[in-house]
PDB file of N, CA and C in Angstrom:
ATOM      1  N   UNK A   1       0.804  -1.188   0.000  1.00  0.00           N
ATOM      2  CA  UNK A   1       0.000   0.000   0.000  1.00  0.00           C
ATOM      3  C   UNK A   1       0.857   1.265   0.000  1.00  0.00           C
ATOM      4  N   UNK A   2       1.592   1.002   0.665  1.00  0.00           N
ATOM      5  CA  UNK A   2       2.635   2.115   0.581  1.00  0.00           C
ATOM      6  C   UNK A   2       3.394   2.552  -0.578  1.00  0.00           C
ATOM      7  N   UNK A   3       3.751   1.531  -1.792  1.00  0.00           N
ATOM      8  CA  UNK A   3       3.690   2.099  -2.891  1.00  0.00           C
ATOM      9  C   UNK A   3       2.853   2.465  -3.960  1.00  0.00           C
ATOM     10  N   UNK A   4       1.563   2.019  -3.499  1.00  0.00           N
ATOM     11  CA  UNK A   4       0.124   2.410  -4.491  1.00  0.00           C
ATOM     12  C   UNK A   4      -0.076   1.474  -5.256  1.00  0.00           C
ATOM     13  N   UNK A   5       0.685   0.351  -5.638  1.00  0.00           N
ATOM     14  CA  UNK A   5       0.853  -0.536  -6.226  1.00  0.00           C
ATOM     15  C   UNK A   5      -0.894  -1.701  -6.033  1.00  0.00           C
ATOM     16  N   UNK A   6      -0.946  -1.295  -5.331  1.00  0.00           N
ATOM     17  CA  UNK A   6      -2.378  -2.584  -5.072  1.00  0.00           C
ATOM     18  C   UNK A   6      -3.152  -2.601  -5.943  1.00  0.00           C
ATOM     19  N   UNK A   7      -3.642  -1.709  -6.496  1.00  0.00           N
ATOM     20  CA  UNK A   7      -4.055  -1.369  -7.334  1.00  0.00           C
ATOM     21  C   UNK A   7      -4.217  -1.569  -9.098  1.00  0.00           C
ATOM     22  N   UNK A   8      -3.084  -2.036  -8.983  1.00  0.00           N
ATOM     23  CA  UNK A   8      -1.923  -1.951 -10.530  1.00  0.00           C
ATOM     24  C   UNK A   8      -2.087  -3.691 -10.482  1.00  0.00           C
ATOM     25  N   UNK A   9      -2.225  -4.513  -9.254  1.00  0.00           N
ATOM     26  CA  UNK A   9      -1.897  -5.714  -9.401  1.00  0.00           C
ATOM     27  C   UNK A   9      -3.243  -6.390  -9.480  1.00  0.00           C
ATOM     28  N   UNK A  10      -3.863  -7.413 -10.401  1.00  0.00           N
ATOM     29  CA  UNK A  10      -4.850  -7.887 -10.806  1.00  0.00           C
ATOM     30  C   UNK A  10      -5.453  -9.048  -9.413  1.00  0.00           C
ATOM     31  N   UNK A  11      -6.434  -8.831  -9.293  1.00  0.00           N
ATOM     32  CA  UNK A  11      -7.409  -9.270  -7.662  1.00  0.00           C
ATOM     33  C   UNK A  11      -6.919 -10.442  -7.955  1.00  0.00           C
ATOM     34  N   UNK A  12      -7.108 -11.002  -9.454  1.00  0.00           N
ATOM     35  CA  UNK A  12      -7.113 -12.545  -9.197  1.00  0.00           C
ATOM     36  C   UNK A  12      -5.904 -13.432  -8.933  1.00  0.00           C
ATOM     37  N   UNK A  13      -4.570 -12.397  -9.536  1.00  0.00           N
ATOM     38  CA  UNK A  13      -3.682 -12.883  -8.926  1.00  0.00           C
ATOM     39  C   UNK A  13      -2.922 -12.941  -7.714  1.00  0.00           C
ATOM     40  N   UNK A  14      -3.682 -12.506  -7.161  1.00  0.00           N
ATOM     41  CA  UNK A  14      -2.843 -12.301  -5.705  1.00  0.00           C
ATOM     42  C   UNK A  14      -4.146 -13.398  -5.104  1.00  0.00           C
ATOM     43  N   UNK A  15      -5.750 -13.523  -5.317  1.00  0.00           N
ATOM     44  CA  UNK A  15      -6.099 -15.164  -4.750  1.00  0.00           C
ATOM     45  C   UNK A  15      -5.521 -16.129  -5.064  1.00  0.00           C
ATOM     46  N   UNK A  16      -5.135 -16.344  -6.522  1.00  0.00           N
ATOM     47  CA  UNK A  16      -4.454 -17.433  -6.887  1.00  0.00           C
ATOM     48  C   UNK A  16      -3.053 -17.853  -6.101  1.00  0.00           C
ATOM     49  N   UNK A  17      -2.430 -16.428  -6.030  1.00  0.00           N
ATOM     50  CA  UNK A  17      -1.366 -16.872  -5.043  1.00  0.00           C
ATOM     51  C   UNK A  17      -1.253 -17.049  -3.758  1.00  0.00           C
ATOM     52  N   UNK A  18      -2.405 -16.643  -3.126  1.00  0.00           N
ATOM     53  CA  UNK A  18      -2.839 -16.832  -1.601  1.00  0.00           C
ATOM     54  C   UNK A  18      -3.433 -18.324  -1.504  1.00  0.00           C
ATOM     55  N   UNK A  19      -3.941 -18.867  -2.793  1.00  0.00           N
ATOM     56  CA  UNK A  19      -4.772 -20.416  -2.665  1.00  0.00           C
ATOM     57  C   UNK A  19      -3.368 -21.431  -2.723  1.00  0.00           C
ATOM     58  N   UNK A  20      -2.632 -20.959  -3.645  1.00  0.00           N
ATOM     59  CA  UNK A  20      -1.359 -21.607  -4.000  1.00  0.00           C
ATOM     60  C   UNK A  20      -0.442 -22.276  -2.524  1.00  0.00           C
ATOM     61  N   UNK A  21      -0.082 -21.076  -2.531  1.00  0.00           N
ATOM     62  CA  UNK A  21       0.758 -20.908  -0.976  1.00  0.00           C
ATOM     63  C   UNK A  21      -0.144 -21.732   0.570  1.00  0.00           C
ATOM     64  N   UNK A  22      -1.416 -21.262   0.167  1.00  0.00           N
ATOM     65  CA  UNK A  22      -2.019 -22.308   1.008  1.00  0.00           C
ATOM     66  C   UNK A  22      -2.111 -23.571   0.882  1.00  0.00           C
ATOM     67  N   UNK A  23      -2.512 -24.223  -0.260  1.00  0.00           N
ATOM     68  CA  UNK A  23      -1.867 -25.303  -0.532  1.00  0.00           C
ATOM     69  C   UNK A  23      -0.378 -26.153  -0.157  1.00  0.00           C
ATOM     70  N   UNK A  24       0.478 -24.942  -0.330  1.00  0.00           N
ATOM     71  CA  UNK A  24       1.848 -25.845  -0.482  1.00  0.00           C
ATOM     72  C   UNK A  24       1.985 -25.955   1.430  1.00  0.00           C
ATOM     73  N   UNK A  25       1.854 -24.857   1.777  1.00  0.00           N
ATOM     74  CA  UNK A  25       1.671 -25.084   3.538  1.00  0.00           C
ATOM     75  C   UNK A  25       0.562 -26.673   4.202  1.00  0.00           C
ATOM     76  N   UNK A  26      -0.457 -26.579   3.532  1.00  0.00           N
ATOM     77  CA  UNK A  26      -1.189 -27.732   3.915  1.00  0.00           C
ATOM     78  C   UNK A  26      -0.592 -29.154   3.398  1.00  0.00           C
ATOM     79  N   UNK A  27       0.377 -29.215   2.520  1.00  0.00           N
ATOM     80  CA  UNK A  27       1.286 -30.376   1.884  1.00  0.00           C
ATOM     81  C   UNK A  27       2.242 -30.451   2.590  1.00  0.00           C
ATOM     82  N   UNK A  28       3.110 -29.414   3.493  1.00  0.00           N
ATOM     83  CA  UNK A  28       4.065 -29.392   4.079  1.00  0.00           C
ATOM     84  C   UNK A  28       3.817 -29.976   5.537  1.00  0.00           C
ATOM     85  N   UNK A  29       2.363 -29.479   6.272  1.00  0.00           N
ATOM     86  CA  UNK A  29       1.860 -29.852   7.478  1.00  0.00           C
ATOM     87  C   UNK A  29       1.911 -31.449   6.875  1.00  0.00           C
ATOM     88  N   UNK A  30       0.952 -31.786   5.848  1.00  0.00           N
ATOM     89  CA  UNK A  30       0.756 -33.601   5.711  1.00  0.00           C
ATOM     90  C   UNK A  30       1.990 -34.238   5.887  1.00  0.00           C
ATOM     91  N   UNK A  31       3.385 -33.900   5.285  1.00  0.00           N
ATOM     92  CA  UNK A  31       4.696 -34.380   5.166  1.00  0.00           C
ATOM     93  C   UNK A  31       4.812 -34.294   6.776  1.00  0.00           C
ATOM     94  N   UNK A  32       5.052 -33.166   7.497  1.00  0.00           N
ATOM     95  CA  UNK A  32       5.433 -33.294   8.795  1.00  0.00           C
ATOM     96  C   UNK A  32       4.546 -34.741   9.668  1.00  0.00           C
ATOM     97  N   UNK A  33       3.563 -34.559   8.987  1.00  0.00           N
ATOM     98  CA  UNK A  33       2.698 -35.739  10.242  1.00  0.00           C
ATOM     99  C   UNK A  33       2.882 -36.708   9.589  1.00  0.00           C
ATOM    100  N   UNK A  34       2.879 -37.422   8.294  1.00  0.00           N
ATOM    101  CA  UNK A  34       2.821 -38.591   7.863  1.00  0.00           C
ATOM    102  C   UNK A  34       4.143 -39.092   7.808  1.00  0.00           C
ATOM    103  N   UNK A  35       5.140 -38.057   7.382  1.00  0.00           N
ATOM    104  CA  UNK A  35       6.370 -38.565   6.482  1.00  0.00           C
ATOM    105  C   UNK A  35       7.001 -38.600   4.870  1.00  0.00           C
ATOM    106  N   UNK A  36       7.583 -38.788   4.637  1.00  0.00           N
ATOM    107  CA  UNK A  36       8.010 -38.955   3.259  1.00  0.00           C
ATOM    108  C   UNK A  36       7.947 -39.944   2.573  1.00  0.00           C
ATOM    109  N   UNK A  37       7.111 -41.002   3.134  1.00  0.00           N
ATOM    110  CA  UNK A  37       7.363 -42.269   2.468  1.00  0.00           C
ATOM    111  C   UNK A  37       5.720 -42.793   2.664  1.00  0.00           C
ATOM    112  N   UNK A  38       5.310 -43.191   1.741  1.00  0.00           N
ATOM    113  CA  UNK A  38       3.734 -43.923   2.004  1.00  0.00           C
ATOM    114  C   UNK A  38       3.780 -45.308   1.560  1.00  0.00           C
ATOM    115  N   UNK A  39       2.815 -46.108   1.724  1.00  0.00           N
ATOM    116  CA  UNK A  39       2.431 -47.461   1.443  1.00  0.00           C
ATOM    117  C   UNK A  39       1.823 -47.651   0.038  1.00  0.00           C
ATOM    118  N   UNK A  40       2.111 -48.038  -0.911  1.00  0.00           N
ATOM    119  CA  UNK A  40       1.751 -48.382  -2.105  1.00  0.00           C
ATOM    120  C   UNK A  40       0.178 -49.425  -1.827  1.00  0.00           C
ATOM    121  N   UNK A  41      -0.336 -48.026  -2.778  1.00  0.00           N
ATOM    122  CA  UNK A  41      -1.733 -49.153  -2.262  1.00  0.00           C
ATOM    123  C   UNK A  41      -2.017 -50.695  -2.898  1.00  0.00           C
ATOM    124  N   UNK A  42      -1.466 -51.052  -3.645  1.00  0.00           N
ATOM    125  CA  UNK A  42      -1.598 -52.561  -4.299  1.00  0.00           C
ATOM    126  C   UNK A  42      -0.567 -53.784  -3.415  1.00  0.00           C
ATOM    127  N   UNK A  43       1.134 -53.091  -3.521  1.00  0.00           N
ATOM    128  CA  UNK A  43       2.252 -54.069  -3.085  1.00  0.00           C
ATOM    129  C   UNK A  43       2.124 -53.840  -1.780  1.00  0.00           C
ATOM    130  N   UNK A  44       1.804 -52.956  -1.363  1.00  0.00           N
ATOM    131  CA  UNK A  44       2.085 -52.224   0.420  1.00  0.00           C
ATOM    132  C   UNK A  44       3.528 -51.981   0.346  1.00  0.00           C
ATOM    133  N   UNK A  45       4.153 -51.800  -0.684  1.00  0.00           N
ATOM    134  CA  UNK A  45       5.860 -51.307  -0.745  1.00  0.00           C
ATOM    135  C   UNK A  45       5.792 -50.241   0.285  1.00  0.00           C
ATOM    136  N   UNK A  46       6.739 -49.528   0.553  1.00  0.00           N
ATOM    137  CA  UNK A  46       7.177 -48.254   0.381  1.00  0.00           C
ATOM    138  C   UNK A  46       7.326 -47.170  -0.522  1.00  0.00           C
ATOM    139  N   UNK A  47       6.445 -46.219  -0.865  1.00  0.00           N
ATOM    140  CA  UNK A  47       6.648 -45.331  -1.833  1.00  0.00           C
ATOM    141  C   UNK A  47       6.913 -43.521  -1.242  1.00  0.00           C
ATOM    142  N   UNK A  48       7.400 -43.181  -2.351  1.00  0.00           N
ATOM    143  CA  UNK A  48       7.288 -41.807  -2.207  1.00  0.00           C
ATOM    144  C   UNK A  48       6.235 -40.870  -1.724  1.00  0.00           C
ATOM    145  N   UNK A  49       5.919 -40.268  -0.488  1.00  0.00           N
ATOM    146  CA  UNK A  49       3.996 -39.866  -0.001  1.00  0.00           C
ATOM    147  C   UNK A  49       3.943 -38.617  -1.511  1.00  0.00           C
ATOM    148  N   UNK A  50       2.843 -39.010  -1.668  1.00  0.00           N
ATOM    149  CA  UNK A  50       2.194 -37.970  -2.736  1.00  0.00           C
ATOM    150  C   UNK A  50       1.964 -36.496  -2.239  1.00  0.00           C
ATOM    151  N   UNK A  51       2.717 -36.460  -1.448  1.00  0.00           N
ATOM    152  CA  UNK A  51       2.568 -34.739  -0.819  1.00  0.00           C
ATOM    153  C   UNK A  51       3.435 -33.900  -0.866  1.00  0.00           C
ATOM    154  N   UNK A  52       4.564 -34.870  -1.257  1.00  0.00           N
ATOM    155  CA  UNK A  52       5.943 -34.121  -1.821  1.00  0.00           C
ATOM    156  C   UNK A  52       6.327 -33.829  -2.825  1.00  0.00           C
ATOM    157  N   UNK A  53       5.259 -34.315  -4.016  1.00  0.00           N
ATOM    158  CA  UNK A  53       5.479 -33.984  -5.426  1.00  0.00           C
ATOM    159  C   UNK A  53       4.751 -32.703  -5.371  1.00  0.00           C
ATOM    160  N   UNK A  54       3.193 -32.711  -4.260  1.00  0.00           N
ATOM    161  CA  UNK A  54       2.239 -31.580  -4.870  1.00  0.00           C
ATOM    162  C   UNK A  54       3.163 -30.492  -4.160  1.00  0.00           C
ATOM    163  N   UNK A  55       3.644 -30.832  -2.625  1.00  0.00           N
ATOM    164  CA  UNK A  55       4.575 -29.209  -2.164  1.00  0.00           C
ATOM    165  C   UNK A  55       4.915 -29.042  -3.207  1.00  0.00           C
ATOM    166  N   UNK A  56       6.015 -29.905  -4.023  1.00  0.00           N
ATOM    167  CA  UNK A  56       7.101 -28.693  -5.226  1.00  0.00           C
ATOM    168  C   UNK A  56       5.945 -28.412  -6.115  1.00  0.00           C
ATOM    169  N   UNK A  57       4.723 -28.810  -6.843  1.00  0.00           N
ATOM    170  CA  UNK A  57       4.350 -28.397  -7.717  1.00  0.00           C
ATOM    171  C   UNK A  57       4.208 -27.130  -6.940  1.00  0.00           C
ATOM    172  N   UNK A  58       3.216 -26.735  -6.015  1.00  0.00           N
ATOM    173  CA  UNK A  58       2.762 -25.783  -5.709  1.00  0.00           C
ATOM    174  C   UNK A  58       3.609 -24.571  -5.200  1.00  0.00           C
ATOM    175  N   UNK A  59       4.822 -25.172  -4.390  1.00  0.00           N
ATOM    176  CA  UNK A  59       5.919 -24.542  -4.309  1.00  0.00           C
ATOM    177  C   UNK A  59       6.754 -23.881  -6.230  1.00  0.00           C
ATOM    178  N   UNK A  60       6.414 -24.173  -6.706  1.00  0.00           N
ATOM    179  CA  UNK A  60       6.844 -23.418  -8.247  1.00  0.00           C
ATOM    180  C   UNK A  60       5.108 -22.869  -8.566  1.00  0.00           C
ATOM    181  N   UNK A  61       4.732 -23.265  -8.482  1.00  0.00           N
ATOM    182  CA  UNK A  61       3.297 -22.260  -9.139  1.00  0.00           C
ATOM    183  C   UNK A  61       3.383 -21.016  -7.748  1.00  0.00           C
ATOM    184  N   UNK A  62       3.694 -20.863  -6.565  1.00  0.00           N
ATOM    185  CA  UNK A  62       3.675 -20.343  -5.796  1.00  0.00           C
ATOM    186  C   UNK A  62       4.947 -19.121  -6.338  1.00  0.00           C
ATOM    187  N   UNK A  63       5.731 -19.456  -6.768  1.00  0.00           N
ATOM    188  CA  UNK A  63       7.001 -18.999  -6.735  1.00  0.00           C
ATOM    189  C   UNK A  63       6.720 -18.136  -8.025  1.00  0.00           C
ATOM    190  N   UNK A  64       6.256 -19.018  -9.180  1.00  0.00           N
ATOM    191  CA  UNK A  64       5.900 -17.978 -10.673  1.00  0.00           C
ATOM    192  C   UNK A  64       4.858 -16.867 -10.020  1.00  0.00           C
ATOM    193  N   UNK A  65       4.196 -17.029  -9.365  1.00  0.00           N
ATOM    194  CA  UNK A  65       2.591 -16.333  -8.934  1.00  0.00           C
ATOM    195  C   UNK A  65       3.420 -14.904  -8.568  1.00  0.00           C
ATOM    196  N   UNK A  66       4.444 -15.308  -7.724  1.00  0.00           N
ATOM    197  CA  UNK A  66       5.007 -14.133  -7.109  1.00  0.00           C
ATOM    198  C   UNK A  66       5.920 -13.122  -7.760  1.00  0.00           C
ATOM    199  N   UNK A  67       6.502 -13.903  -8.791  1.00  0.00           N
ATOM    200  CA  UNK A  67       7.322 -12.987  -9.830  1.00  0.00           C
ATOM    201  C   UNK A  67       6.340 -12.627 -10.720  1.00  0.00           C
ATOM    202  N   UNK A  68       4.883 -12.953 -10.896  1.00  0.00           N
ATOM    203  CA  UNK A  68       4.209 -12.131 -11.638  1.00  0.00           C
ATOM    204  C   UNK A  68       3.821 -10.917 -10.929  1.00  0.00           C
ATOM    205  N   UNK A  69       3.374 -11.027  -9.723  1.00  0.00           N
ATOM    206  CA  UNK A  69       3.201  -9.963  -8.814  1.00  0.00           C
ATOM    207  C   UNK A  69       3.947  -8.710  -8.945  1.00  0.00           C
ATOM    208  N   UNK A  70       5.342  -9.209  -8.344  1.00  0.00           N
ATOM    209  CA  UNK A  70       6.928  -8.894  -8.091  1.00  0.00           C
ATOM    210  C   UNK A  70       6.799  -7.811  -9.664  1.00  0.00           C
ATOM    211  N   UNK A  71       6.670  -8.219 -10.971  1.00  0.00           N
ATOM    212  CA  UNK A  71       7.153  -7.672 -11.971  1.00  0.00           C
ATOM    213  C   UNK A  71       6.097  -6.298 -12.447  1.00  0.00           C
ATOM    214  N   UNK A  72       4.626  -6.586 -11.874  1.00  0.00           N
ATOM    215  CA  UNK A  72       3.705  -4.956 -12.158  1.00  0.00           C
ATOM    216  C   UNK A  72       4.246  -4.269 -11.278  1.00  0.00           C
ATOM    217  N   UNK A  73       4.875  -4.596  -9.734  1.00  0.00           N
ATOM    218  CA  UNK A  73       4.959  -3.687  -8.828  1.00  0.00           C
ATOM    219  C   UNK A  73       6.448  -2.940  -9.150  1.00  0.00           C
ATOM    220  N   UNK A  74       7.302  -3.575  -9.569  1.00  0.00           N
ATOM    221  CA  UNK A  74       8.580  -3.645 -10.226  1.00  0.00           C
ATOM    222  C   UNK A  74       8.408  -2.456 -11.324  1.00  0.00           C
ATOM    223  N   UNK A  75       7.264  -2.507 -12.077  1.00  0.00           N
ATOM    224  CA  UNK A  75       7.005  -2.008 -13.151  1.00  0.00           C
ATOM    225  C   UNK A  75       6.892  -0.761 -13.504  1.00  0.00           C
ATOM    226  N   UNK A  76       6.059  -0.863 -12.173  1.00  0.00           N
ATOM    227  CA  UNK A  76       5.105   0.689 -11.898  1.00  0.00           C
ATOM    228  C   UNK A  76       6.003   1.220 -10.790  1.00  0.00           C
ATOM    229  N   UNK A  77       7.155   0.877 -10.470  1.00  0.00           N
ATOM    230  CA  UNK A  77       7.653   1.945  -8.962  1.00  0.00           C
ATOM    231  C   UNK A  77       8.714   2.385  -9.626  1.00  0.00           C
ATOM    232  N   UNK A  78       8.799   3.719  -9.478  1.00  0.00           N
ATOM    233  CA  UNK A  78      10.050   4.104  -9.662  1.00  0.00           C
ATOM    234  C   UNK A  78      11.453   4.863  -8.616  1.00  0.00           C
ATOM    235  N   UNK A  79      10.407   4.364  -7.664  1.00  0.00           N
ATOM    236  CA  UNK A  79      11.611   4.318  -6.280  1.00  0.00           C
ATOM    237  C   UNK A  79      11.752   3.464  -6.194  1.00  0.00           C
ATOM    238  N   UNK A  80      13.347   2.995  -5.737  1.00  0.00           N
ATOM    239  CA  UNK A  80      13.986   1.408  -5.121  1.00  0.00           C
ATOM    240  C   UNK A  80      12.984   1.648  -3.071  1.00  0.00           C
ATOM    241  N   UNK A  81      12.945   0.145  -3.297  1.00  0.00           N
ATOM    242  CA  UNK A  81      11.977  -0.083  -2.276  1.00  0.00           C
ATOM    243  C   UNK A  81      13.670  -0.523  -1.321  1.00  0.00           C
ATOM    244  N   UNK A  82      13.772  -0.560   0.152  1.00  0.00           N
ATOM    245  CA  UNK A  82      15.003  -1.295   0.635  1.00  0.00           C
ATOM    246  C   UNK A  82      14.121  -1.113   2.400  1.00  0.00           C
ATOM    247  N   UNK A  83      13.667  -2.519   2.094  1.00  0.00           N
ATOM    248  CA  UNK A  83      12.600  -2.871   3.312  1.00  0.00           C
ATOM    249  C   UNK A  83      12.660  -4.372   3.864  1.00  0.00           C
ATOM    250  N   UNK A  84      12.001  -4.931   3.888  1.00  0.00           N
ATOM    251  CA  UNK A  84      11.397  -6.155   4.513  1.00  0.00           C
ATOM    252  C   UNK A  84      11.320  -6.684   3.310  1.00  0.00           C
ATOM    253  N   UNK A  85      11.405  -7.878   2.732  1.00  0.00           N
ATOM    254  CA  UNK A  85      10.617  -9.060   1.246  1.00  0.00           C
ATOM    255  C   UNK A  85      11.002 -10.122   1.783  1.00  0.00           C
ATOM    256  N   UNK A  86       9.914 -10.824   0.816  1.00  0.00           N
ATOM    257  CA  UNK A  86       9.932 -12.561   1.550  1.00  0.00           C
ATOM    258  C   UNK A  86      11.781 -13.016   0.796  1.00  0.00           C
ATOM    259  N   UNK A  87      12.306 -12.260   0.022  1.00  0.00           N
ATOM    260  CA  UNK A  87      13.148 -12.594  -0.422  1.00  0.00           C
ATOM    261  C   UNK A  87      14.733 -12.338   0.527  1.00  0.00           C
ATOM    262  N   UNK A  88      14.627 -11.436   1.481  1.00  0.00           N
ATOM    263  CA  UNK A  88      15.431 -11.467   2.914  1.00  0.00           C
ATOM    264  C   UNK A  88      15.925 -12.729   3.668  1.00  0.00           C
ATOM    265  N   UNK A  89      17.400 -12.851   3.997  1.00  0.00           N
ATOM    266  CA  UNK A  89      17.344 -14.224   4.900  1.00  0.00           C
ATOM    267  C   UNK A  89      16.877 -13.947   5.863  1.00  0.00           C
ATOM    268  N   UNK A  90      15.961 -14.945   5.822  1.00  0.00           N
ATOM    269  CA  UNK A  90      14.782 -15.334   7.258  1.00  0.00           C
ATOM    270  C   UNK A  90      16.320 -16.249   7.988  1.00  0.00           C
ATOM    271  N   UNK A  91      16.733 -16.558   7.898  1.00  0.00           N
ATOM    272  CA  UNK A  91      17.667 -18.094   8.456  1.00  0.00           C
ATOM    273  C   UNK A  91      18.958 -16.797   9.597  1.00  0.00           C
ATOM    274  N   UNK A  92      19.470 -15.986   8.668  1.00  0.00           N
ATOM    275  CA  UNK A  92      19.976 -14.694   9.270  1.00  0.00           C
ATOM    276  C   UNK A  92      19.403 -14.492  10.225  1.00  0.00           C
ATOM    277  N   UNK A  93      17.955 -13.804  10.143  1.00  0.00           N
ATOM    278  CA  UNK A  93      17.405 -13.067  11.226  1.00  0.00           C
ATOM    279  C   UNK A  93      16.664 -14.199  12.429  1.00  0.00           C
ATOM    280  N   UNK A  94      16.578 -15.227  11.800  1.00  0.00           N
ATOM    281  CA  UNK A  94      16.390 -16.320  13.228  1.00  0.00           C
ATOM    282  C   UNK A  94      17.138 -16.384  14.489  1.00  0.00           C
ATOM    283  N   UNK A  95      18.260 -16.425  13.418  1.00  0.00           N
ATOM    284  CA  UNK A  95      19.655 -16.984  14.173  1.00  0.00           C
ATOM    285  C   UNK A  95      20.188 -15.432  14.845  1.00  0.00           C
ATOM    286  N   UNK A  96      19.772 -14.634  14.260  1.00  0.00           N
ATOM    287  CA  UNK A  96      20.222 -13.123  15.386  1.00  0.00           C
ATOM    288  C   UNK A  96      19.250 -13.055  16.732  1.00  0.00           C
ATOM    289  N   UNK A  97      18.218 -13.149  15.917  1.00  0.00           N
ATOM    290  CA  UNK A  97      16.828 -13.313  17.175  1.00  0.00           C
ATOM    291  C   UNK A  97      17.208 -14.481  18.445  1.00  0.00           C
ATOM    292  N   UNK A  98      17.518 -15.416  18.133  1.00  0.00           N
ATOM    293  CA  UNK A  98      17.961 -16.495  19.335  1.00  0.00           C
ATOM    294  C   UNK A  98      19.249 -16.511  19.744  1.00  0.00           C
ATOM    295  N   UNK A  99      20.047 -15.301  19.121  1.00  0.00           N
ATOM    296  CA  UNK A  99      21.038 -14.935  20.163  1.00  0.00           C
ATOM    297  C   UNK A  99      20.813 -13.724  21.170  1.00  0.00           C
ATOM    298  N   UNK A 100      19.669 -13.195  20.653  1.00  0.00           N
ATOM    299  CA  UNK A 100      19.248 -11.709  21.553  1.00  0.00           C
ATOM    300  C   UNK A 100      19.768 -10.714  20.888  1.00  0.00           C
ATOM    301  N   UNK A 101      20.146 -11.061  20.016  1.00  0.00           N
ATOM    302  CA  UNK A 101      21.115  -9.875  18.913  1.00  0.00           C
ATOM    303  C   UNK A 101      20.088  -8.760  18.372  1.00  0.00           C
ATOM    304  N   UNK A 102      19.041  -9.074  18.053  1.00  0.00           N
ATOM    305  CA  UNK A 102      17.974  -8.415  16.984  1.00  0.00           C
ATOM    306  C   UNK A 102      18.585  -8.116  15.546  1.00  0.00           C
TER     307      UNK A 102
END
């Protein structure tokens, strides 16, 4: 909002990328509780769980969604933005935060 940009960016893509991202989070929760490995429903093998193919799908449709975003707002600003983006190491600022560093 602060760059006016909301405006400029089409409603439907920013649901699509909010359904996306929700998705790949609800594939990531299934992996945490089930695992990475499922039961083949015919042999009872061991297989690959089907929740790790849909994270990456959705994890790349998630990821294009955002460089479409990324590129009207990109488009239309003609000030450099130097803030907060999901594109920042988060892993950095964890690891400062749990030393008390900030």
């Amino acid at each position: 909002m602060e760059r006016g940009c909301e405006n400029l960016v089409n409603t439907q893509l920013i649901e699509q990328y909010a359904m996306s991202v929700s998705r790949w989070i609800q594939c990531e929760e299934c992996i945490s509780e089930y695992g990475f490995l499922a039961r083949h429903p015919t042999t009872g093998n061991a297989t690959a769980s089907p929740y790790v193919s849909m994270s990456r799908d959705y994890m790349k449709q998630s990821s294009q969604l955002w460089f479409q975003i990324f590129q009207v707002v990109k488009e239309n600003n003609a000030t450099t933005y130097q803030g907060n983006t999901p594109q920042d190491d988060v892993m950095e600022r964890l690891l400062r935060t749990r030393k008390g560093m900030n």
